[in-house]
Each structure stands twice: as C-alpha cells, then as structure tokens.
C-alpha atoms as a PDB file:
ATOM      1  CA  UNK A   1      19.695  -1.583   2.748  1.00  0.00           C
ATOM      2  CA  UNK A   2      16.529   0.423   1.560  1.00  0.00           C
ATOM      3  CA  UNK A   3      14.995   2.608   4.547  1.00  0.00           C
ATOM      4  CA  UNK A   4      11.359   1.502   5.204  1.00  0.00           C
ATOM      5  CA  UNK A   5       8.941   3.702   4.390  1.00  0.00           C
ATOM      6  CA  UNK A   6       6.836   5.605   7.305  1.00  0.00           C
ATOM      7  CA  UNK A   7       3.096   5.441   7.101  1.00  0.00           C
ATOM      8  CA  UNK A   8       0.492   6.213   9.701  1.00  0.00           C
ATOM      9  CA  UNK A   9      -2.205   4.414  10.760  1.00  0.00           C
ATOM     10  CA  UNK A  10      -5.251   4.041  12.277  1.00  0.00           C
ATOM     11  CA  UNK A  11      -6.329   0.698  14.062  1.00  0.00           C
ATOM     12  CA  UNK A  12      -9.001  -0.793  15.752  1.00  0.00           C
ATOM     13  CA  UNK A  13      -8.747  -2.956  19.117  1.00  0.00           C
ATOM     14  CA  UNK A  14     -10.250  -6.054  19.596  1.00  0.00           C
ATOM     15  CA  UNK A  15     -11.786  -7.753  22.144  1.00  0.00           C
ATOM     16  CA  UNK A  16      -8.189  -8.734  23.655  1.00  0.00           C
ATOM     17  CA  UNK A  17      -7.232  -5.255  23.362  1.00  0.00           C
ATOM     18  CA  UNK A  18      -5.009  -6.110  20.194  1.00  0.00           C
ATOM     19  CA  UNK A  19      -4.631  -3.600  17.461  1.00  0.00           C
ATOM     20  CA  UNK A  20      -5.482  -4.433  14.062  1.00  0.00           C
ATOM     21  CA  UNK A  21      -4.891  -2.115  10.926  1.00  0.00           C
ATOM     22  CA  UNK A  22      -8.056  -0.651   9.456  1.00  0.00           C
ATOM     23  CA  UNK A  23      -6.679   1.722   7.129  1.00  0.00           C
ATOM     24  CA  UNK A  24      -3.395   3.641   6.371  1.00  0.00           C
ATOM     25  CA  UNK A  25      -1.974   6.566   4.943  1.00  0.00           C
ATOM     26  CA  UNK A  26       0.901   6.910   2.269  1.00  0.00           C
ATOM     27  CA  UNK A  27       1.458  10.360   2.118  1.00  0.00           C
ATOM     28  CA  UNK A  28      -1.772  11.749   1.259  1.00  0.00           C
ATOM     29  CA  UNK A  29      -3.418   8.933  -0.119  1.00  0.00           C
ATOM     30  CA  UNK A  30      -5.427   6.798   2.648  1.00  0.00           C
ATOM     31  CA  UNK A  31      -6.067   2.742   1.843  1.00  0.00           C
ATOM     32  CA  UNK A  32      -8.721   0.763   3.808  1.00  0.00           C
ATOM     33  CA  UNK A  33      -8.090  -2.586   4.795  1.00  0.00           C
ATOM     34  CA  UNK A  34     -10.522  -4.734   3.040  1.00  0.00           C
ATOM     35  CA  UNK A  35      -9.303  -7.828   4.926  1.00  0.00           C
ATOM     36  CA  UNK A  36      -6.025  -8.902   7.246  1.00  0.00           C
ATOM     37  CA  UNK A  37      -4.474 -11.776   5.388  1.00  0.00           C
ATOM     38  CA  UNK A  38      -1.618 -13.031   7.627  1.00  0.00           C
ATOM     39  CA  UNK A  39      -0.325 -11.797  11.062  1.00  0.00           C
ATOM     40  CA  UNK A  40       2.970 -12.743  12.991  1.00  0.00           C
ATOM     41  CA  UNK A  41       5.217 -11.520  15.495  1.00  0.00           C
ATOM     42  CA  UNK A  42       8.862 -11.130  15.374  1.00  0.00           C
ATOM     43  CA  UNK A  43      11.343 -10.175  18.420  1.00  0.00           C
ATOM     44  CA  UNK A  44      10.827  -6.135  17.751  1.00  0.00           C
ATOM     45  CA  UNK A  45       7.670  -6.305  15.528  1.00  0.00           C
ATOM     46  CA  UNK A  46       4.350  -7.380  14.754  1.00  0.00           C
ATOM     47  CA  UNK A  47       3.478  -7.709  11.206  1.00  0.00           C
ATOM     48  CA  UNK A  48       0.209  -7.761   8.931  1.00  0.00           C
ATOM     49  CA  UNK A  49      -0.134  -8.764   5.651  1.00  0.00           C
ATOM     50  CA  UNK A  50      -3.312  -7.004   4.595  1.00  0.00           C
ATOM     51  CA  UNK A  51      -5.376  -6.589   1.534  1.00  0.00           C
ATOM     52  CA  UNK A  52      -6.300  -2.496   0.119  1.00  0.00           C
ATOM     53  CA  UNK A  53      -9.906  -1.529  -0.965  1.00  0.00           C
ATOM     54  CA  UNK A  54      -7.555  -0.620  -4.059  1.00  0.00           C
ATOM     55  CA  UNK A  55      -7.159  -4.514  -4.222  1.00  0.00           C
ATOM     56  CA  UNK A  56      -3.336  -3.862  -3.920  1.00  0.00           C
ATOM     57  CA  UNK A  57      -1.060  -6.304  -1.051  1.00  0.00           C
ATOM     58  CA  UNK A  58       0.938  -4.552   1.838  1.00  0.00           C
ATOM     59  CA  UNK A  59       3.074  -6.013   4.324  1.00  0.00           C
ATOM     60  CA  UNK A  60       3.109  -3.405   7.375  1.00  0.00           C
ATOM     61  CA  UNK A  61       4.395  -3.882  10.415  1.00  0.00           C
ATOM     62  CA  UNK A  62       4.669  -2.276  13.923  1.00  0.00           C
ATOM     63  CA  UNK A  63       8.048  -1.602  15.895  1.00  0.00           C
ATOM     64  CA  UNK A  64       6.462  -1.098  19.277  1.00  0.00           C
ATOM     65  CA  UNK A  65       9.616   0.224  20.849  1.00  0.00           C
ATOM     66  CA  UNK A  66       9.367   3.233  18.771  1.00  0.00           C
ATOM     67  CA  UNK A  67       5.679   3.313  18.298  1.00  0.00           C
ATOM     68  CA  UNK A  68       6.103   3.534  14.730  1.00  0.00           C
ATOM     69  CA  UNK A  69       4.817   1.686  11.630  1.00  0.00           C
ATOM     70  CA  UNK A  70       6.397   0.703   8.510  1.00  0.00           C
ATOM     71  CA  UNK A  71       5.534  -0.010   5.035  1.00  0.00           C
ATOM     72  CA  UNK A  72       7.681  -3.366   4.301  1.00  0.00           C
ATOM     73  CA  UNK A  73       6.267  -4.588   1.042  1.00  0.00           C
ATOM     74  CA  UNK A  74       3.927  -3.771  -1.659  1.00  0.00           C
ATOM     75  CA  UNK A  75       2.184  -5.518  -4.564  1.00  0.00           C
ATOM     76  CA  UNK A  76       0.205  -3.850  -6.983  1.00  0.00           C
ATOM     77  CA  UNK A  77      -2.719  -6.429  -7.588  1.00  0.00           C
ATOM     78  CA  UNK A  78      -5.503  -3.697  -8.236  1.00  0.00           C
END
C-alpha cells in the first residue's frame, strides 16, 4: 500500500462550526480551493473532493483522531 501523502491546511468554519478546506500546502507550494466539489464521511475520516485555483482535482481528507490531513488523490486537470 502507498503511504498517503501529508499536507497542511488551513480551513475555514462555518456557521455549524464545520471545517471546510480553503487552501493547502504540498510542500512549499500552497493551492486555493476554488470550489468544494463533494464531501462525505467515513468511520475515521471526513473527506473533500475539491477543485485548485491551478484547476487541478484533489481528494483530501481528515483523520480526526490524529488531527492530521491527507492527500488521497490527485488529477492534473489544469
């Protein structure tokens, strides 16, 4: 199995005090979330499929246990 990749991020809460992605980092280079495509929860994660201002697709998700997040998938698009 491939490890995941680490990435940080930086969210915003809404009015129900749920965190949604605005923008990430990969390494050094930072990608803003033009727009949250899909959302779902699993047992031991919450996932968001989001769209990049680079107009690439990333599935992230968050494994709240370990307050980490995760780089799942990418597809180049831009």
């Amino acid at each position: 199995m491939t490890p995941l990749l680490v990435i940080r991020v930086e969210c915003h809460a809404g009015h129900r005090g749920d965190e949604t992605p605005r923008r990430f980092y990969v390494g050094e280079r930072r990608v803003e979330v033009r727009e949250v495509l899909d959302r779902w929860l699993a047992p031991d994660h919450r996932y968001f499929k989001v769209s990049g201002d680079n107009g690439d697709v990333y599935i992230i998700r968050h494994d709240g246990v370990a307050d980490q997040w995760e780089l799942t998938v990418f597809e180049a698009r831009g």
